[in-house]
PDB file of N, CA and C in Angstrom:
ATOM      1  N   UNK A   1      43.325 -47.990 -29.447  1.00  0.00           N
ATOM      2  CA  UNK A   1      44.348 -48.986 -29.171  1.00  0.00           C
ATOM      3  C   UNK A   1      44.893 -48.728 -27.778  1.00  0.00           C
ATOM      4  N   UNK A   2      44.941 -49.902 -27.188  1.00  0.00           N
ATOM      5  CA  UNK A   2      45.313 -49.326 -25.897  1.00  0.00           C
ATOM      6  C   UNK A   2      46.731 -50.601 -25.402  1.00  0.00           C
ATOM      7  N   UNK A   3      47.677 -49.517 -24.893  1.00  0.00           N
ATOM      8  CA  UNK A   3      48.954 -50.473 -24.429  1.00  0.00           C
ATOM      9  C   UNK A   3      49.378 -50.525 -23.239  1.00  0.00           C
ATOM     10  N   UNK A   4      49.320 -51.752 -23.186  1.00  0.00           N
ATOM     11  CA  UNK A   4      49.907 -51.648 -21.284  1.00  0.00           C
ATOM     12  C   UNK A   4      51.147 -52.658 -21.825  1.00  0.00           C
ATOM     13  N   UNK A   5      52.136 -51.983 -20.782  1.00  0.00           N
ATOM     14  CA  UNK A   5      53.592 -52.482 -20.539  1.00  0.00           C
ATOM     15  C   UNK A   5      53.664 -52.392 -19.131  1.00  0.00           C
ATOM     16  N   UNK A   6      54.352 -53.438 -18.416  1.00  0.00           N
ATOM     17  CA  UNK A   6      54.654 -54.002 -16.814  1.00  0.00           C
ATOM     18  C   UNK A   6      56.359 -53.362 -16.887  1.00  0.00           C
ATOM     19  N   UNK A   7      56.015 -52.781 -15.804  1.00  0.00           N
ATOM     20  CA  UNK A   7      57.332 -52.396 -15.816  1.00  0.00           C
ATOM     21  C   UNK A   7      58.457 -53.369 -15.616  1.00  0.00           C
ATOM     22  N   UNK A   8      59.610 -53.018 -16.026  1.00  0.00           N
ATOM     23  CA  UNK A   8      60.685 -53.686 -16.339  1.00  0.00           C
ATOM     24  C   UNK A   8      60.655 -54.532 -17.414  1.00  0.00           C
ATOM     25  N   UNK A   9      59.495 -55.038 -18.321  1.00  0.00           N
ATOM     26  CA  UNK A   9      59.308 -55.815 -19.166  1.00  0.00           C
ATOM     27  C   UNK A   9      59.992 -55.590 -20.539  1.00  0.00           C
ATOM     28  N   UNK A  10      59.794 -54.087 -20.800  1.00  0.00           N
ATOM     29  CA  UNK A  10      60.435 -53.711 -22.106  1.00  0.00           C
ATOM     30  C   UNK A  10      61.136 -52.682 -21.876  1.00  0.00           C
ATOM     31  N   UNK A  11      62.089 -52.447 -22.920  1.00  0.00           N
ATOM     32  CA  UNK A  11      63.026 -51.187 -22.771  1.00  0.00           C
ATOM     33  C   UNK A  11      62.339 -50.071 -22.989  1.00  0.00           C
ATOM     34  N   UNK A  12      62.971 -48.868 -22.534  1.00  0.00           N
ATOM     35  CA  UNK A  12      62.329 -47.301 -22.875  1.00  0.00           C
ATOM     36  C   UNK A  12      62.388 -47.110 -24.480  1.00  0.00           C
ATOM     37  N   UNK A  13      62.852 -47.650 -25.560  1.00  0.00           N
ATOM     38  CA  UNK A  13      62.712 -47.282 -26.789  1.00  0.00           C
ATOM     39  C   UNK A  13      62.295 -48.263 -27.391  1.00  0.00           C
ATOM     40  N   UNK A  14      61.490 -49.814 -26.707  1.00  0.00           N
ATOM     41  CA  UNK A  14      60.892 -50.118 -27.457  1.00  0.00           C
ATOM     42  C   UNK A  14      59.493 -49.979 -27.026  1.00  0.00           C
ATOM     43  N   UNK A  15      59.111 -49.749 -25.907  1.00  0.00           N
ATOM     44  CA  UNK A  15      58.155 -48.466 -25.513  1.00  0.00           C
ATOM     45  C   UNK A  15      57.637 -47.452 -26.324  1.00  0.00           C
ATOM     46  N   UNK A  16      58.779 -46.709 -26.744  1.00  0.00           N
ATOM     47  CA  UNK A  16      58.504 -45.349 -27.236  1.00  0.00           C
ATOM     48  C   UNK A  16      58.399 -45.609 -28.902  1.00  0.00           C
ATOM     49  N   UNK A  17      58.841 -46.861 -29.300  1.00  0.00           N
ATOM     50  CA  UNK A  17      58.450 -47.333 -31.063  1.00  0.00           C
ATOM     51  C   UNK A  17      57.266 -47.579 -30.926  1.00  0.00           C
ATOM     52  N   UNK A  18      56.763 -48.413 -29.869  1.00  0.00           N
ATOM     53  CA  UNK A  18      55.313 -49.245 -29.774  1.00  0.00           C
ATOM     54  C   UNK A  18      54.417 -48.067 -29.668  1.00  0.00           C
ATOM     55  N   UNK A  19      54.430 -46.976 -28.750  1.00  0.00           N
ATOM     56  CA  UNK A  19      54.005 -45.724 -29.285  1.00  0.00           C
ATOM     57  C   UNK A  19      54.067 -44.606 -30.429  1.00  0.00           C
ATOM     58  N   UNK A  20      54.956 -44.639 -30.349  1.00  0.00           N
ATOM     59  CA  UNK A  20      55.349 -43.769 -32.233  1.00  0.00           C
ATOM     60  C   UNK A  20      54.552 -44.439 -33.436  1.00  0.00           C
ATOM     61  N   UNK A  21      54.098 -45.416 -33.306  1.00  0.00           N
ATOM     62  CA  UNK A  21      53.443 -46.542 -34.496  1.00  0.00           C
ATOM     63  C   UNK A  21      51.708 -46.511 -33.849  1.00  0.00           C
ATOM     64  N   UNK A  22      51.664 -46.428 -32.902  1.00  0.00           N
ATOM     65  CA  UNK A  22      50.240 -46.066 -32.502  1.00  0.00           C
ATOM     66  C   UNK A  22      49.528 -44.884 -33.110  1.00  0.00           C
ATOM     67  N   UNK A  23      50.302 -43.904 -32.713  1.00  0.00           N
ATOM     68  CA  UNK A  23      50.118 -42.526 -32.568  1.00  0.00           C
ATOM     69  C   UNK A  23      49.680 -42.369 -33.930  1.00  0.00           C
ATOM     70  N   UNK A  24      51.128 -42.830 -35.199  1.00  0.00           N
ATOM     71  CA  UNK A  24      50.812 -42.793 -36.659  1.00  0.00           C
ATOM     72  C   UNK A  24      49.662 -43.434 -37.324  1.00  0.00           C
ATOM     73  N   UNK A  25      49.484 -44.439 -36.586  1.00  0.00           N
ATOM     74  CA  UNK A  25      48.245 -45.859 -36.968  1.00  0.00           C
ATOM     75  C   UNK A  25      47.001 -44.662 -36.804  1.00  0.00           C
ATOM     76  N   UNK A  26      46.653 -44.374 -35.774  1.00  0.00           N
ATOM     77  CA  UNK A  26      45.439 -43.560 -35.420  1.00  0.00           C
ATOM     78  C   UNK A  26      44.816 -42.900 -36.146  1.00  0.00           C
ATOM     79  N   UNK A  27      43.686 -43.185 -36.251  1.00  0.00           N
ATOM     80  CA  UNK A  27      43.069 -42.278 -37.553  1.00  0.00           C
ATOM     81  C   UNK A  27      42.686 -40.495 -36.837  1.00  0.00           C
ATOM     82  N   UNK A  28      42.731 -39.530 -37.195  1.00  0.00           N
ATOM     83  CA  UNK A  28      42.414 -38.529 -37.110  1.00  0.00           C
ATOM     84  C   UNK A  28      41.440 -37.599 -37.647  1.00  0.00           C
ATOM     85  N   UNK A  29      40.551 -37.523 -37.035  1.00  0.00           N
ATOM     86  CA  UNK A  29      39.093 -37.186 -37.878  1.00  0.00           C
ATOM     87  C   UNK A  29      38.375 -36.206 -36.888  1.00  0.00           C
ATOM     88  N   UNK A  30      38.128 -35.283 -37.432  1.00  0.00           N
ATOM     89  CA  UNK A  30      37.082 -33.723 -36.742  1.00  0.00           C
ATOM     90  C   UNK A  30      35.936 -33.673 -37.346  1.00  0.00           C
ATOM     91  N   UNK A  31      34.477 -33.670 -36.941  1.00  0.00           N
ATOM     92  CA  UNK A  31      33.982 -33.637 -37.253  1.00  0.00           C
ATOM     93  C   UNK A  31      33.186 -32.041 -36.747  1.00  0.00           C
ATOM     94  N   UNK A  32      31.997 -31.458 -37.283  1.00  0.00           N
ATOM     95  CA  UNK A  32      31.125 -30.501 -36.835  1.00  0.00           C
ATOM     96  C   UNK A  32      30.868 -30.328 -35.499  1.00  0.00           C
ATOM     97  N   UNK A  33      29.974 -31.726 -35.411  1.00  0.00           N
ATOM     98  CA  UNK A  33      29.579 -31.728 -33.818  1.00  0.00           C
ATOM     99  C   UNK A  33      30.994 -31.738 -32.382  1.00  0.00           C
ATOM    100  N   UNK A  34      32.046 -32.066 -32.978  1.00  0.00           N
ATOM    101  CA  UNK A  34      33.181 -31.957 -32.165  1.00  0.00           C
ATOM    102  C   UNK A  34      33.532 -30.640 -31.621  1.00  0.00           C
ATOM    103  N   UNK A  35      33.734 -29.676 -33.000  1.00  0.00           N
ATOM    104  CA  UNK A  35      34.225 -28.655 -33.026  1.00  0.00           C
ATOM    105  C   UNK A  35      32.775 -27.534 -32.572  1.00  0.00           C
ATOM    106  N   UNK A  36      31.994 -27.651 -32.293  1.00  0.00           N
ATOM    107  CA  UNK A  36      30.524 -26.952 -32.061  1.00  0.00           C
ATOM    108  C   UNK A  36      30.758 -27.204 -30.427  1.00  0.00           C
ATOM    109  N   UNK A  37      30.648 -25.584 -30.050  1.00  0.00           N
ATOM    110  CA  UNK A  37      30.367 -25.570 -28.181  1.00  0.00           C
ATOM    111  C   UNK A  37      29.319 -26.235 -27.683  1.00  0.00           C
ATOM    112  N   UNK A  38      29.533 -26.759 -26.702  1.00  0.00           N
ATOM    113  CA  UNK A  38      28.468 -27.931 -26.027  1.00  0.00           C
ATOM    114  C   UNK A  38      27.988 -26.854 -25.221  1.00  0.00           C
ATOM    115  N   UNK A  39      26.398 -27.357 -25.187  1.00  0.00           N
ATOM    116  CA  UNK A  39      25.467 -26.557 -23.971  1.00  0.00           C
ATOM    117  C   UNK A  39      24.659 -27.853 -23.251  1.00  0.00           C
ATOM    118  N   UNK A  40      25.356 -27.445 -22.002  1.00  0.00           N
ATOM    119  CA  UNK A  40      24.788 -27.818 -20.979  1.00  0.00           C
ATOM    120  C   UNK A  40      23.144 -28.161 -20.311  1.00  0.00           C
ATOM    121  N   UNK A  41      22.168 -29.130 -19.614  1.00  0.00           N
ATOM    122  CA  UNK A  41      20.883 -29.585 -19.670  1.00  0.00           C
ATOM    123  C   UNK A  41      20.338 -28.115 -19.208  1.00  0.00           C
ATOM    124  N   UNK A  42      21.348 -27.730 -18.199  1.00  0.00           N
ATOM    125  CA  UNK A  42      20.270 -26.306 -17.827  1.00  0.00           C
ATOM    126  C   UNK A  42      20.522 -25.150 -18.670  1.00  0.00           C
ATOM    127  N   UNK A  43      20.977 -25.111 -19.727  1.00  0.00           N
ATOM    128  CA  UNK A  43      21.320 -23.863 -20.448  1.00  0.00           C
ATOM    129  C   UNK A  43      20.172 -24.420 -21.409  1.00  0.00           C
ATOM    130  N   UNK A  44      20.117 -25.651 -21.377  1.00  0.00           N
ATOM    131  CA  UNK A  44      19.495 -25.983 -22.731  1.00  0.00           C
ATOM    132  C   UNK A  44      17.719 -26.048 -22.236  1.00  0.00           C
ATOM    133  N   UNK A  45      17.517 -25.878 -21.281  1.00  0.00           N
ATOM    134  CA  UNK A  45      16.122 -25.708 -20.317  1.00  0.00           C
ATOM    135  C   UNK A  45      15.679 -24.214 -20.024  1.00  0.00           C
ATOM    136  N   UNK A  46      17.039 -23.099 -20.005  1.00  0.00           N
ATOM    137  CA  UNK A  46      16.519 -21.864 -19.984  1.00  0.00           C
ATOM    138  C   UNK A  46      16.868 -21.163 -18.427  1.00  0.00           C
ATOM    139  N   UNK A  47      17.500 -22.500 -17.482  1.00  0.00           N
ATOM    140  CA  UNK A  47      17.523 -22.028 -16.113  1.00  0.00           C
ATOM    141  C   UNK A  47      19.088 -21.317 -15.845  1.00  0.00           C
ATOM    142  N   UNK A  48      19.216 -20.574 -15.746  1.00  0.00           N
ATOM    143  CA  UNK A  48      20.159 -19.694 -15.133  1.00  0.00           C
ATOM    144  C   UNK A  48      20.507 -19.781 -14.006  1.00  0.00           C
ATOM    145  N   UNK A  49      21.737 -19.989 -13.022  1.00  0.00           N
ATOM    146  CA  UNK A  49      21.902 -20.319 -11.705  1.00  0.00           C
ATOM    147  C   UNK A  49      22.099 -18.885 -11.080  1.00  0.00           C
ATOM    148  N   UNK A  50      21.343 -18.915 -10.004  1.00  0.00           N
ATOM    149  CA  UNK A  50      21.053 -17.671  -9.265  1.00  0.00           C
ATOM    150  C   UNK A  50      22.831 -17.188  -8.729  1.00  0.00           C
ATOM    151  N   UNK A  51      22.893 -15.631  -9.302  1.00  0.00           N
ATOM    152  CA  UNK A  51      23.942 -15.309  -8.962  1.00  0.00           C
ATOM    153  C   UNK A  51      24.347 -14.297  -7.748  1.00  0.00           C
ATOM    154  N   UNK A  52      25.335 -14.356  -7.083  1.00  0.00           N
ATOM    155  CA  UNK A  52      25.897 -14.149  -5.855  1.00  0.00           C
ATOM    156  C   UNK A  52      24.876 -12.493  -5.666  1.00  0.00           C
ATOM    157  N   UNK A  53      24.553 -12.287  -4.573  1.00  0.00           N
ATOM    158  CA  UNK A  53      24.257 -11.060  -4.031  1.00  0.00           C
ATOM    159  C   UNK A  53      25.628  -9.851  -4.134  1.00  0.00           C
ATOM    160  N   UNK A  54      25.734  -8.692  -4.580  1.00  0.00           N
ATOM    161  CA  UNK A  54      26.427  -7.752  -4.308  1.00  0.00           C
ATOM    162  C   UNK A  54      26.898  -7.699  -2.743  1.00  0.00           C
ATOM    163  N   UNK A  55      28.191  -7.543  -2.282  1.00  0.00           N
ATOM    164  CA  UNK A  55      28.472  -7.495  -0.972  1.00  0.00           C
ATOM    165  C   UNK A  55      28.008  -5.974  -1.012  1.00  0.00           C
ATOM    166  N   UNK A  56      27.112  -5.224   0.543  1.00  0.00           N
ATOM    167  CA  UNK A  56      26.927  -4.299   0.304  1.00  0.00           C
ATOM    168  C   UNK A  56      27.678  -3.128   1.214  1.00  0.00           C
ATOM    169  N   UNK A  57      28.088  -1.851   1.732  1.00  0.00           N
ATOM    170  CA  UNK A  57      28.763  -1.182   1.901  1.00  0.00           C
ATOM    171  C   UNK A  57      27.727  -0.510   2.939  1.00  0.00           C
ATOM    172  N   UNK A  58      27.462  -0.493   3.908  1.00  0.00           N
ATOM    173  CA  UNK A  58      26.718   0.274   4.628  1.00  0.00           C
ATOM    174  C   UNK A  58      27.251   1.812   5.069  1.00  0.00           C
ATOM    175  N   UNK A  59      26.860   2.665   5.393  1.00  0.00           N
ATOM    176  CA  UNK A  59      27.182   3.860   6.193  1.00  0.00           C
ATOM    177  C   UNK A  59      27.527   4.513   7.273  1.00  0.00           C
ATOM    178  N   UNK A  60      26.670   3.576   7.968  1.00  0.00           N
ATOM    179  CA  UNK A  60      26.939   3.552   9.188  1.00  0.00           C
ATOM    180  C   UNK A  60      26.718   2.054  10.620  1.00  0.00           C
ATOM    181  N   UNK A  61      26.917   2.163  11.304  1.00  0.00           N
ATOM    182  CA  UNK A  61      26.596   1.280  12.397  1.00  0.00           C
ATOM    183  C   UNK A  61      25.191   0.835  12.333  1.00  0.00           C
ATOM    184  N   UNK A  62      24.359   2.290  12.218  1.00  0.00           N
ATOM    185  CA  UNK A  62      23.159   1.908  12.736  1.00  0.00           C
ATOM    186  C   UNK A  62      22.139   1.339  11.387  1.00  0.00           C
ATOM    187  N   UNK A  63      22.893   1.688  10.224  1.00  0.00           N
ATOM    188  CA  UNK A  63      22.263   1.516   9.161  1.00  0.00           C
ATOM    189  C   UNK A  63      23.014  -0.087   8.951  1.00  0.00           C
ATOM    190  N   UNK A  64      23.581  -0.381   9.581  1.00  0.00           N
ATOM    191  CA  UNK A  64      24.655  -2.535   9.179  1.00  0.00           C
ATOM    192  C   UNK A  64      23.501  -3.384  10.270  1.00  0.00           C
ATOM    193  N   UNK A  65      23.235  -2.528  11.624  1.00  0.00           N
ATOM    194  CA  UNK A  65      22.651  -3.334  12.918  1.00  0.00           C
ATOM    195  C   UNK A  65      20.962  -3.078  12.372  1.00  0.00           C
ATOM    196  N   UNK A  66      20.608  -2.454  11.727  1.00  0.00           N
ATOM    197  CA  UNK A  66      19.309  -2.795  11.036  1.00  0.00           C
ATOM    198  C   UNK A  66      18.499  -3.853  10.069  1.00  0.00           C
ATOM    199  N   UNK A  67      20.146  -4.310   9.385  1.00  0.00           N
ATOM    200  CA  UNK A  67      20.218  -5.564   8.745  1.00  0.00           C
ATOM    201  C   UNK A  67      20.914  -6.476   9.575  1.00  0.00           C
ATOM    202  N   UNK A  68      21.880  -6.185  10.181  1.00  0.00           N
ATOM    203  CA  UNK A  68      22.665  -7.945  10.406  1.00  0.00           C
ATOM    204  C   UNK A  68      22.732  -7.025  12.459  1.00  0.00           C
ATOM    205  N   UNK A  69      21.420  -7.670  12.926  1.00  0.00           N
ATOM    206  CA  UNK A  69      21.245  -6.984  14.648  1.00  0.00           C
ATOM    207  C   UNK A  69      22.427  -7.232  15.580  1.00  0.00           C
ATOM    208  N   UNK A  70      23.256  -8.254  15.103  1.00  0.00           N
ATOM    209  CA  UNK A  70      24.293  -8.803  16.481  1.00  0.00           C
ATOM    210  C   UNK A  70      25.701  -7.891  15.450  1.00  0.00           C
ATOM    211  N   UNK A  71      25.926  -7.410  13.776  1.00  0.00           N
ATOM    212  CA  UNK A  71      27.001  -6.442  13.263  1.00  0.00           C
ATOM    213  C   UNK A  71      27.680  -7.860  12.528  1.00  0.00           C
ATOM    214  N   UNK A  72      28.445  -7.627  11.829  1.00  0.00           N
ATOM    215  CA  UNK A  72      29.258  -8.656  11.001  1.00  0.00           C
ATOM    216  C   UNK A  72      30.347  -9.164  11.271  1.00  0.00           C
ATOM    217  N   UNK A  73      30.758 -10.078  11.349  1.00  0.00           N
ATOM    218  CA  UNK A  73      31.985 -10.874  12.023  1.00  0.00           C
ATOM    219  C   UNK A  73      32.798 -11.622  10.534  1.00  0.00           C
ATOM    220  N   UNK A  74      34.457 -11.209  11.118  1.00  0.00           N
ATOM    221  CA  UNK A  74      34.667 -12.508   9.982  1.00  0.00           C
ATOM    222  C   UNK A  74      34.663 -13.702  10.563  1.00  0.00           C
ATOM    223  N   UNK A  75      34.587 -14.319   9.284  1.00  0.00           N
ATOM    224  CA  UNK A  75      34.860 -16.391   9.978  1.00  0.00           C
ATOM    225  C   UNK A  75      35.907 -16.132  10.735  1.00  0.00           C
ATOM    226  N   UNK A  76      35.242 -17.299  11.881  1.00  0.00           N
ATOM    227  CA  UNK A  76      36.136 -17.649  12.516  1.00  0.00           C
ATOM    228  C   UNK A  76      36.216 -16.962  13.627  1.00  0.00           C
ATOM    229  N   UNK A  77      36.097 -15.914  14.199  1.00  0.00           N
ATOM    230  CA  UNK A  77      36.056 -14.824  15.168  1.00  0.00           C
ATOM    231  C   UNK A  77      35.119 -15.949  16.267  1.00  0.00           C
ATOM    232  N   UNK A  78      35.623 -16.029  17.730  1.00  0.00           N
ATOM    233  CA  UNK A  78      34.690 -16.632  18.566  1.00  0.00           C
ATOM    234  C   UNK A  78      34.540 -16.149  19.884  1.00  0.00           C
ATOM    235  N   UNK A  79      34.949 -15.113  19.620  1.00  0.00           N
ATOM    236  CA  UNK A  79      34.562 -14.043  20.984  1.00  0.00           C
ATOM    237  C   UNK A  79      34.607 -12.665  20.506  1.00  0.00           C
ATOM    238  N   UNK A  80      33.693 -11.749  21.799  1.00  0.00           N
ATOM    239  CA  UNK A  80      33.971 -10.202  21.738  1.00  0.00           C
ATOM    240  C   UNK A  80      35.102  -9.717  22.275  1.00  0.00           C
ATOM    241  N   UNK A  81      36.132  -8.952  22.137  1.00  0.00           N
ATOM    242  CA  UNK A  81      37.015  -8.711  22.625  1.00  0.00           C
ATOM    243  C   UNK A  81      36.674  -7.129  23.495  1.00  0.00           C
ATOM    244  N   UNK A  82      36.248  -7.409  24.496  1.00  0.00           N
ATOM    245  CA  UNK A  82      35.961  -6.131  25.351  1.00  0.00           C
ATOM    246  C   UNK A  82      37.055  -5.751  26.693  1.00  0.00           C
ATOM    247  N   UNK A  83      37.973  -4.465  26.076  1.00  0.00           N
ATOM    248  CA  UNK A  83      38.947  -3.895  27.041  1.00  0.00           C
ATOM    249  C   UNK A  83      39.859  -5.435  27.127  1.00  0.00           C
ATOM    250  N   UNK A  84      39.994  -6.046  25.888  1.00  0.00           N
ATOM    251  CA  UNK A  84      41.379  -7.032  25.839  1.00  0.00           C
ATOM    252  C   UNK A  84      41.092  -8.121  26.658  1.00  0.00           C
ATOM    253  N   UNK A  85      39.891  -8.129  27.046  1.00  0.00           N
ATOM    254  CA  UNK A  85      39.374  -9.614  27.762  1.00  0.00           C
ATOM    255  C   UNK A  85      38.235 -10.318  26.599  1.00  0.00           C
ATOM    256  N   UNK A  86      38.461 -11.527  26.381  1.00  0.00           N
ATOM    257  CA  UNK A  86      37.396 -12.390  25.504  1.00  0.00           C
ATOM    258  C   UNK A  86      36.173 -12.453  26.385  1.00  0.00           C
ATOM    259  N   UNK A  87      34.583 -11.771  25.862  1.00  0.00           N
ATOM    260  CA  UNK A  87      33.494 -12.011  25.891  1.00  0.00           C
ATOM    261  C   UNK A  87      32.853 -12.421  25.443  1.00  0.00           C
ATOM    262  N   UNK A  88      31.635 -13.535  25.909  1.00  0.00           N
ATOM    263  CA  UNK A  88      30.884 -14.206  25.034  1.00  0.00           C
ATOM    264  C   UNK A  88      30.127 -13.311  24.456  1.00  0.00           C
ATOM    265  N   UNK A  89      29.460 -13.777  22.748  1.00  0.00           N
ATOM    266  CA  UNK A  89      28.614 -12.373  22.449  1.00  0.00           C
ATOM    267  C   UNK A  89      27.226 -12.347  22.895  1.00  0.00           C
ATOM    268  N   UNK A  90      26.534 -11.412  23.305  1.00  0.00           N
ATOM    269  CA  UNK A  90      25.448 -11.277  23.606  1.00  0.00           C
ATOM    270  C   UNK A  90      24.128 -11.326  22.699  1.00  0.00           C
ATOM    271  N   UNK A  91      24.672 -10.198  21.417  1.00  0.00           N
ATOM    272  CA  UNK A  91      23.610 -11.020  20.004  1.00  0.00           C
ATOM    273  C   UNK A  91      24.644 -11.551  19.280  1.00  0.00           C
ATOM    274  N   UNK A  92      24.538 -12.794  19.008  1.00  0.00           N
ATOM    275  CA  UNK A  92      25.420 -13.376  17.748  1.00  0.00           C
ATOM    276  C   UNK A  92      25.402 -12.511  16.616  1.00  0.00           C
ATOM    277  N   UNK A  93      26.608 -12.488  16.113  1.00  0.00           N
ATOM    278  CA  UNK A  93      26.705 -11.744  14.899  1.00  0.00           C
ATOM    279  C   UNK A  93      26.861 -12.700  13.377  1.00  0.00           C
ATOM    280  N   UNK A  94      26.226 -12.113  12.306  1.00  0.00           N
ATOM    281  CA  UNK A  94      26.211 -12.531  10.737  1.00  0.00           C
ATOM    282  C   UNK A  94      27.491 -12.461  10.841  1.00  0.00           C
ATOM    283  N   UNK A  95      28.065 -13.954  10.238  1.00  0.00           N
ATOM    284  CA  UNK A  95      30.065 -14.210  10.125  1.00  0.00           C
ATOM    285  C   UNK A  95      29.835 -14.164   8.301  1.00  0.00           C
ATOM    286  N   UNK A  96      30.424 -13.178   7.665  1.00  0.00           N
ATOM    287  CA  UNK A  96      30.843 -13.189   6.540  1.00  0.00           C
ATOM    288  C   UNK A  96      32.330 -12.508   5.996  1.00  0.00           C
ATOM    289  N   UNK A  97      33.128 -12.834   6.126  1.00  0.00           N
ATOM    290  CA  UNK A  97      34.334 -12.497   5.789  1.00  0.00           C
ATOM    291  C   UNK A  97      34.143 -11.510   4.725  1.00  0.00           C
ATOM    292  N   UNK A  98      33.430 -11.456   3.607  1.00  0.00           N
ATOM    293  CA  UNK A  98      33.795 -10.328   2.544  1.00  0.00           C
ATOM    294  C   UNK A  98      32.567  -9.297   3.271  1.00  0.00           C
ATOM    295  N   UNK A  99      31.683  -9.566   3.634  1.00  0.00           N
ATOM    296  CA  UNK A  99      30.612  -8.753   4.170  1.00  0.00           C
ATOM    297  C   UNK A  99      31.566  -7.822   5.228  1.00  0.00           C
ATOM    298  N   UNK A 100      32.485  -8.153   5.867  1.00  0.00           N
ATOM    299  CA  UNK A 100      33.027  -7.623   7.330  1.00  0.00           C
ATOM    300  C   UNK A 100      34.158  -6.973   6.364  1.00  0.00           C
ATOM    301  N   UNK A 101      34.869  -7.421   5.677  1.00  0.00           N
ATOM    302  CA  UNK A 101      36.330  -6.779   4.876  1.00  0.00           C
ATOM    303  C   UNK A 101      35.707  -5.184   4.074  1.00  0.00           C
ATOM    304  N   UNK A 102      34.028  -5.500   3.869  1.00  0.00           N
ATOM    305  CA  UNK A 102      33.527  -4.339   3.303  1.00  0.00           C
ATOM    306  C   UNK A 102      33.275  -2.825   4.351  1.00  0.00           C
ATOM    307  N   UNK A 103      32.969  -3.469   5.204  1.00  0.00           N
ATOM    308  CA  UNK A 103      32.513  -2.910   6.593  1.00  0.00           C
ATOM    309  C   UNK A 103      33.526  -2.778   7.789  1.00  0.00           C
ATOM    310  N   UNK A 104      34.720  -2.814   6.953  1.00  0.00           N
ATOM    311  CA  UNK A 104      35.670  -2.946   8.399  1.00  0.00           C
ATOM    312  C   UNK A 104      36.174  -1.365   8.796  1.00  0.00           C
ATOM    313  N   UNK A 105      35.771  -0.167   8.168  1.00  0.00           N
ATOM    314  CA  UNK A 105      36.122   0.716   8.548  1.00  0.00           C
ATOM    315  C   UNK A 105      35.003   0.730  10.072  1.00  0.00           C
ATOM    316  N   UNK A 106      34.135   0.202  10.249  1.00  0.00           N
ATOM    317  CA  UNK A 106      33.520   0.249  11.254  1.00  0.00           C
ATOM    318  C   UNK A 106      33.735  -0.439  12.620  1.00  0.00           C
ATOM    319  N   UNK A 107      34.831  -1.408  11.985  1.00  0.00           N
ATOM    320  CA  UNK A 107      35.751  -2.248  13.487  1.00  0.00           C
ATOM    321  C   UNK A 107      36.395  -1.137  14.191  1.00  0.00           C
ATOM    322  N   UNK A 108      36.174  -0.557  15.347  1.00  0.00           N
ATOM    323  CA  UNK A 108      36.415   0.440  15.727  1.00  0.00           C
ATOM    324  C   UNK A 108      37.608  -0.163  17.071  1.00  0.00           C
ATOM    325  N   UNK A 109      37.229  -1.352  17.292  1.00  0.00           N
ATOM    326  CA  UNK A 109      38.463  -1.939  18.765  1.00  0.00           C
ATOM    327  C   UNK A 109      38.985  -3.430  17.973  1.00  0.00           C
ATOM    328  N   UNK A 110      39.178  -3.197  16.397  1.00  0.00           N
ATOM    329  CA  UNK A 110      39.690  -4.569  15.822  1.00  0.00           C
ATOM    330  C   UNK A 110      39.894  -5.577  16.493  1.00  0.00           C
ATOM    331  N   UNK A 111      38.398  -6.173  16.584  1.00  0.00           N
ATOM    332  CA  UNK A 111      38.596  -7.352  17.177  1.00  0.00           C
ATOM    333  C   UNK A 111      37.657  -8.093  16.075  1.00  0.00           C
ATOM    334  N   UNK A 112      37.841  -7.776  15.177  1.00  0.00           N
ATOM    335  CA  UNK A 112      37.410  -9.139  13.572  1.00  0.00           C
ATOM    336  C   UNK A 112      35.575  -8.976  13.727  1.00  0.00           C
ATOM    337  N   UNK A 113      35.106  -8.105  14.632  1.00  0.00           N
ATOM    338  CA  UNK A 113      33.350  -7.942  14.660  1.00  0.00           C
ATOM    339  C   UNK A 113      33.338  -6.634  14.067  1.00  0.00           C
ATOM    340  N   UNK A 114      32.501  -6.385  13.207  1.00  0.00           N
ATOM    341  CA  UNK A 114      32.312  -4.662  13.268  1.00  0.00           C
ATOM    342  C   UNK A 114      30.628  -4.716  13.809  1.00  0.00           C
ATOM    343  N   UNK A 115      30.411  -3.136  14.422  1.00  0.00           N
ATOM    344  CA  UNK A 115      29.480  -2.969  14.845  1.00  0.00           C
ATOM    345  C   UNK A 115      28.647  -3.976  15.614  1.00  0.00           C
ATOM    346  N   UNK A 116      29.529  -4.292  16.530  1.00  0.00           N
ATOM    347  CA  UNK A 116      29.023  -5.550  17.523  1.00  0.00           C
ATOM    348  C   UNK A 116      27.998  -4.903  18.785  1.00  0.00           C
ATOM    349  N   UNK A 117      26.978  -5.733  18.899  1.00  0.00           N
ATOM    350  CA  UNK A 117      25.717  -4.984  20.093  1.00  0.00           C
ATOM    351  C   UNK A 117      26.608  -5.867  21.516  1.00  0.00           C
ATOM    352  N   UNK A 118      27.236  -5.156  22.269  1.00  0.00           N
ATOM    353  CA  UNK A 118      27.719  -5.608  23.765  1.00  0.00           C
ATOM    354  C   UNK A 118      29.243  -5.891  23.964  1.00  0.00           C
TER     355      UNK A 118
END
């Protein structure tokens, strides 16, 4: 049942009767299939959605610049900061914010790059 009222047309309590009499009218009925968890086309196919990589923790400099050659940046970072002057970077660096928050003991002149080549 569905009620539309224009506003100003009817009062707030004969509104709220015209609802109170709905509500009671309504039949109420649960069935199995209601109450039974729904599975989804790809659950129901077997496919699993590939899940996030472990952020990983490197050791050192030389062991982060073996994987990511230009060092890890967070977003957003758009220069090298060398001796407090902005430099363009020389190898671009992998921008991952949780990758760099893992690796930030290695920001050695906090300028949001760790282990930056230049």
């Amino acid at each position: 049942m569905r009620i539309s009222v224009r506003a100003g047309t009817l009062r707030r309590g004969a509104v709220a009767t015209m609802l109170a009499a709905a509500l009671v009218a309504a039949p109420v009925t649960v069935t199995a299939a209601a109450a039974a968890p729904t599975v989804t086309a790809t659950q129901a196919q077997g496919i699993v959605p590939a899940a996030k990589p472990p952020i990983k923790t490197f050791k050192n400099c030389t062991a982060l610049n073996k994987t990511y050659k230009g060092g890890v940046a967070r977003a957003g970072v758009t220069h090298n900061t060398v001796s407090g002057k902005k430099k363009p970077f020389k190898v671009k660096p992998y921008f991952s914010t949780a990758l760099y928050n893992a690796n930030k003991k290695m920001d050695r002149d906090k300028d949001g790059i760790a282990c930056e080549k230049g």
